[in-house]
N, C-alpha and C. Protein backbone atom coordinates (compact mmCIF):
# COMPACT_ATOMS: atom_id res chain seq x y z
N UNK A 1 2.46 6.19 13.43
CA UNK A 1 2.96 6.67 12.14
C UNK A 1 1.84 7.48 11.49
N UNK A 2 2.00 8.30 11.21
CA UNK A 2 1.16 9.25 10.66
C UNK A 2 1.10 9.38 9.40
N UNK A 3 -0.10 9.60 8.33
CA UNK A 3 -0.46 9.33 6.74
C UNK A 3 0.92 9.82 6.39
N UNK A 4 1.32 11.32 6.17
CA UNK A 4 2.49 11.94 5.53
C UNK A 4 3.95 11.00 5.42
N UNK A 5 3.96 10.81 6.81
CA UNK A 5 5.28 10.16 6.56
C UNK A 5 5.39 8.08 6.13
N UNK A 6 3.99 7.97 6.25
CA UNK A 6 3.97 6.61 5.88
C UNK A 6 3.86 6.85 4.33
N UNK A 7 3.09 7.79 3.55
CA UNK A 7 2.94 7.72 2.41
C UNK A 7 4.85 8.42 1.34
N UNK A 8 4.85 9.23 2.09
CA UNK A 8 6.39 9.60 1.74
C UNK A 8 7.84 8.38 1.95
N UNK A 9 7.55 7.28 3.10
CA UNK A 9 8.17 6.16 2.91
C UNK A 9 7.83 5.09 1.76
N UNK A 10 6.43 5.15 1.43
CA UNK A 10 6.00 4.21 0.49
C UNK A 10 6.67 4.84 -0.78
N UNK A 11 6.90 6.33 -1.10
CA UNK A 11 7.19 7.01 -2.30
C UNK A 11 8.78 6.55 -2.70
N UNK A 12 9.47 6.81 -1.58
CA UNK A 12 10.91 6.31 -1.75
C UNK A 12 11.54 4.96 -1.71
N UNK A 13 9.85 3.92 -2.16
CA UNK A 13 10.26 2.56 -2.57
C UNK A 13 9.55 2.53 -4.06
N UNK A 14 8.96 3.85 -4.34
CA UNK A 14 8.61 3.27 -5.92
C UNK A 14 9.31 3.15 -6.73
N UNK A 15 10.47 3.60 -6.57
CA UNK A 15 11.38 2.12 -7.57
C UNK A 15 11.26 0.58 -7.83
N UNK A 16 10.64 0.32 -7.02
CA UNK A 16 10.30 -1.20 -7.12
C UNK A 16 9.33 -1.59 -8.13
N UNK A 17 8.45 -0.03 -8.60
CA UNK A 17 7.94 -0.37 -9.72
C UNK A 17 7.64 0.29 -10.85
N UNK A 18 7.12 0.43 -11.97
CA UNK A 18 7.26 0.77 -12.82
C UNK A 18 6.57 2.49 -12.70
N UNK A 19 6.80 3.29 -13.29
CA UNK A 19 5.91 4.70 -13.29
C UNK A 19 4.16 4.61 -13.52
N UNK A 20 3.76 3.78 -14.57
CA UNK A 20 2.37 3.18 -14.22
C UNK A 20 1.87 2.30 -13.26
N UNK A 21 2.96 1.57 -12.84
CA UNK A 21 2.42 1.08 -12.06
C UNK A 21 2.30 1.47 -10.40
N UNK A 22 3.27 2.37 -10.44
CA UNK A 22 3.15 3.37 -8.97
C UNK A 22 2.12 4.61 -9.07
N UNK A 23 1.50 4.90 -10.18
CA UNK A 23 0.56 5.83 -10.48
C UNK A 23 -0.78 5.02 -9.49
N UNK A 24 -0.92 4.03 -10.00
CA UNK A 24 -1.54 3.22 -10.21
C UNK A 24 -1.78 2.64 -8.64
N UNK A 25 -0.96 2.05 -7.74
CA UNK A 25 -0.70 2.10 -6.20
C UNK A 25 -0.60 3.36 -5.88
N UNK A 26 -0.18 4.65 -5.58
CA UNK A 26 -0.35 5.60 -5.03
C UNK A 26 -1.77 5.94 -4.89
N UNK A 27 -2.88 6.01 -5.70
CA UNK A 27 -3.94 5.96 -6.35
C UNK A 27 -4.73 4.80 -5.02
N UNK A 28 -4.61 3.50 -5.12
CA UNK A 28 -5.12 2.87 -4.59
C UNK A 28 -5.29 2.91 -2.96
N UNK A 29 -3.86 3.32 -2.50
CA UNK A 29 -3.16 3.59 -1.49
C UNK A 29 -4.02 4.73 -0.69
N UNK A 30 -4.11 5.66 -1.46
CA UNK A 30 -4.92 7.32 -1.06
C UNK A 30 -6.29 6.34 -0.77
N UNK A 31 -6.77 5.81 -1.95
CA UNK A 31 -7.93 5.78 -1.74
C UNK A 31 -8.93 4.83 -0.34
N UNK A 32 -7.84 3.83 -0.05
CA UNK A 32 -7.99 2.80 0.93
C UNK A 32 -7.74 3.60 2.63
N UNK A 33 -6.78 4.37 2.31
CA UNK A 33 -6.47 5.81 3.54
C UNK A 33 -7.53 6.64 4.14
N UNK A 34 -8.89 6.95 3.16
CA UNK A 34 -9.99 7.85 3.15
C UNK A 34 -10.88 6.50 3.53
N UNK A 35 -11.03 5.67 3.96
CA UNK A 35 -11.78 4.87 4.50
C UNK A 35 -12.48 5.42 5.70
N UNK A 36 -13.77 4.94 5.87
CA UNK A 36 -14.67 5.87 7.07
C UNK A 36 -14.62 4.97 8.06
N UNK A 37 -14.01 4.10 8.23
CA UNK A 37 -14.41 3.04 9.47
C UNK A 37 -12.98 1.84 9.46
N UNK A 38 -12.55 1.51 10.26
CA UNK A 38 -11.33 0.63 10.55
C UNK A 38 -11.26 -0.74 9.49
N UNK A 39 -12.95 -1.22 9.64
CA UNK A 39 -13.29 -2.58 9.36
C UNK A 39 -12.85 -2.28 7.60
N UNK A 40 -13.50 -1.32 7.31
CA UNK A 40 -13.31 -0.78 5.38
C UNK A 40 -12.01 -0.52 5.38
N UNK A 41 -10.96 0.01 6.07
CA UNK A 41 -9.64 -0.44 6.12
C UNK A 41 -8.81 -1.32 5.88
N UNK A 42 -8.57 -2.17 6.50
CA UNK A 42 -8.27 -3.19 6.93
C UNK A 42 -9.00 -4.41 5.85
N UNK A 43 -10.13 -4.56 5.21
CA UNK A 43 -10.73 -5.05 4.25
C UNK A 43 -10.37 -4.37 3.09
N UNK A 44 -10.07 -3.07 2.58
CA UNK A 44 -9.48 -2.65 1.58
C UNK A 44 -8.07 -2.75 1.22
N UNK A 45 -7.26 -2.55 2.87
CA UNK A 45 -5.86 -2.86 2.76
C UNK A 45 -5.68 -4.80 2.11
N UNK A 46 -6.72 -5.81 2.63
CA UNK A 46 -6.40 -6.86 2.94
C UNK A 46 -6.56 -7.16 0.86
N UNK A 47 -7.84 -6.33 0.56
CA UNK A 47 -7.97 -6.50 -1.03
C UNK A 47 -6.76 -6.04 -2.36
N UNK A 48 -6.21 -4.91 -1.53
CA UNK A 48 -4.77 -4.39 -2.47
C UNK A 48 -3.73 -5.52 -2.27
N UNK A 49 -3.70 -6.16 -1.03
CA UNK A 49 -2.48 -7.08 -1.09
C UNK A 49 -2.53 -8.31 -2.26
N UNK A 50 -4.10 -8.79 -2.20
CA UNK A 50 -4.41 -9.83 -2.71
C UNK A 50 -4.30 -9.50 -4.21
N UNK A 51 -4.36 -8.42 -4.97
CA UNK A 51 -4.41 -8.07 -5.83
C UNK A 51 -2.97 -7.87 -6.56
N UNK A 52 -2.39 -7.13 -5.33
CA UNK A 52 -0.74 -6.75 -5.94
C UNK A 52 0.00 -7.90 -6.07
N UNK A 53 -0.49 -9.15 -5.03
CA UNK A 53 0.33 -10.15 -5.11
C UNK A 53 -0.06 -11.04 -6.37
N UNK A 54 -0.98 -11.25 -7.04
CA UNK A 54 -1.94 -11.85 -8.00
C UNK A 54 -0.61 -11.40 -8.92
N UNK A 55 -0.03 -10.36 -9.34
CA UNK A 55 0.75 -9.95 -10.12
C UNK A 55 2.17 -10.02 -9.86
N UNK A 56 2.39 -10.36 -10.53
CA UNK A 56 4.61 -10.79 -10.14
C UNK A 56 5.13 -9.53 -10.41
N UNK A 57 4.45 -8.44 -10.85
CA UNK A 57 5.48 -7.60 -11.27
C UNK A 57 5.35 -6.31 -10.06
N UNK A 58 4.53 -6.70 -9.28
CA UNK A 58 4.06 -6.10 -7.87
C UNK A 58 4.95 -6.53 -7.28
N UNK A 59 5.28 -7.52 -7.18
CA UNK A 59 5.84 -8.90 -5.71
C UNK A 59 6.89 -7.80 -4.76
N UNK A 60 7.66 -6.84 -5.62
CA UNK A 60 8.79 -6.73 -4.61
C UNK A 60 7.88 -5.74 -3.79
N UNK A 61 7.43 -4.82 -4.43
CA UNK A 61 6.39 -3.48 -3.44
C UNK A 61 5.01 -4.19 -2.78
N UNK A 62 4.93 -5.01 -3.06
CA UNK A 62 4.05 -5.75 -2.28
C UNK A 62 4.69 -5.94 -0.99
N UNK A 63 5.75 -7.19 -1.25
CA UNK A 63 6.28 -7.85 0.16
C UNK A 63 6.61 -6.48 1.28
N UNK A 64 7.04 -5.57 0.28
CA UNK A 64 7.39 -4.37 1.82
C UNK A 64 6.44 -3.85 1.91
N UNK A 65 5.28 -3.20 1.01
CA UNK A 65 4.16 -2.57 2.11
C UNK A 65 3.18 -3.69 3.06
N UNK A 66 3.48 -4.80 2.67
CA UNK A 66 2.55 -5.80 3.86
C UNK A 66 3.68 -5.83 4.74
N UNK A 67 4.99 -6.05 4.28
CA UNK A 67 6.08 -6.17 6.01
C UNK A 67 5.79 -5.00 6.81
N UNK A 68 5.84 -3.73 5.83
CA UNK A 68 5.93 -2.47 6.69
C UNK A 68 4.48 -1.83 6.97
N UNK A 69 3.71 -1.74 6.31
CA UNK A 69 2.65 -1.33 6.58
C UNK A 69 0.93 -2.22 7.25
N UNK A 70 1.33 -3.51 6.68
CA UNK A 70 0.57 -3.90 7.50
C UNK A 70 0.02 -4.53 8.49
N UNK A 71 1.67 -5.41 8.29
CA UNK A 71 2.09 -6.56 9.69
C UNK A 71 2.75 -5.64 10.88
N UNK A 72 3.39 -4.59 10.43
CA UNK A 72 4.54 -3.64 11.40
C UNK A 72 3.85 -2.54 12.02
N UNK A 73 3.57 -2.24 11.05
CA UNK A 73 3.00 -0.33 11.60
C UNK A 73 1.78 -0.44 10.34
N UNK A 74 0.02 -0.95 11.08
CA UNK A 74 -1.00 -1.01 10.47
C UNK A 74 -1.78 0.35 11.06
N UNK A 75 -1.34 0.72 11.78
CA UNK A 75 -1.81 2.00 12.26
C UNK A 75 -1.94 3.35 11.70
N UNK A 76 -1.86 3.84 10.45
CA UNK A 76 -1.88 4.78 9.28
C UNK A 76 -3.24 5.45 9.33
């Protein structure tokens, strides 16, 4: 799966959250993407989950980018 179309699938679930708060994940998302090394990946991806989930108002865009992006297709 390649950045474009993983980030353009993540876009057509931001309904799940609010306009700040998809500012706000898109943002995080880019920034965890520009990682220089797998390990800073994968440790940044593992820190957004922990974070989005900390918050209930994350929960639903949470549960699908960890189903889809990081249990399914972590390869981005």
């Amino acid at each position: 799966m390649c950045w474009f179309h993983m980030i353009q699938k993540c876009r057509a679930h931001r309904n799940l959250l609010t306009k700040q708060q998809w500012k706000q994940v898109d943002t995080e998302i880019h920034a965890v993407q520009l990682s220089f090394s797998d390990d800073v990946f994968h440790h940044g991806i593992n820190l957004l989950i922990t974070k989005w989930h900390g918050d209930q108002s994350f929960a639903n865009f949470c549960d699908y980018f960890n189903a889809q992006w990081v249990e399914k297709l972590s390869c981005w």
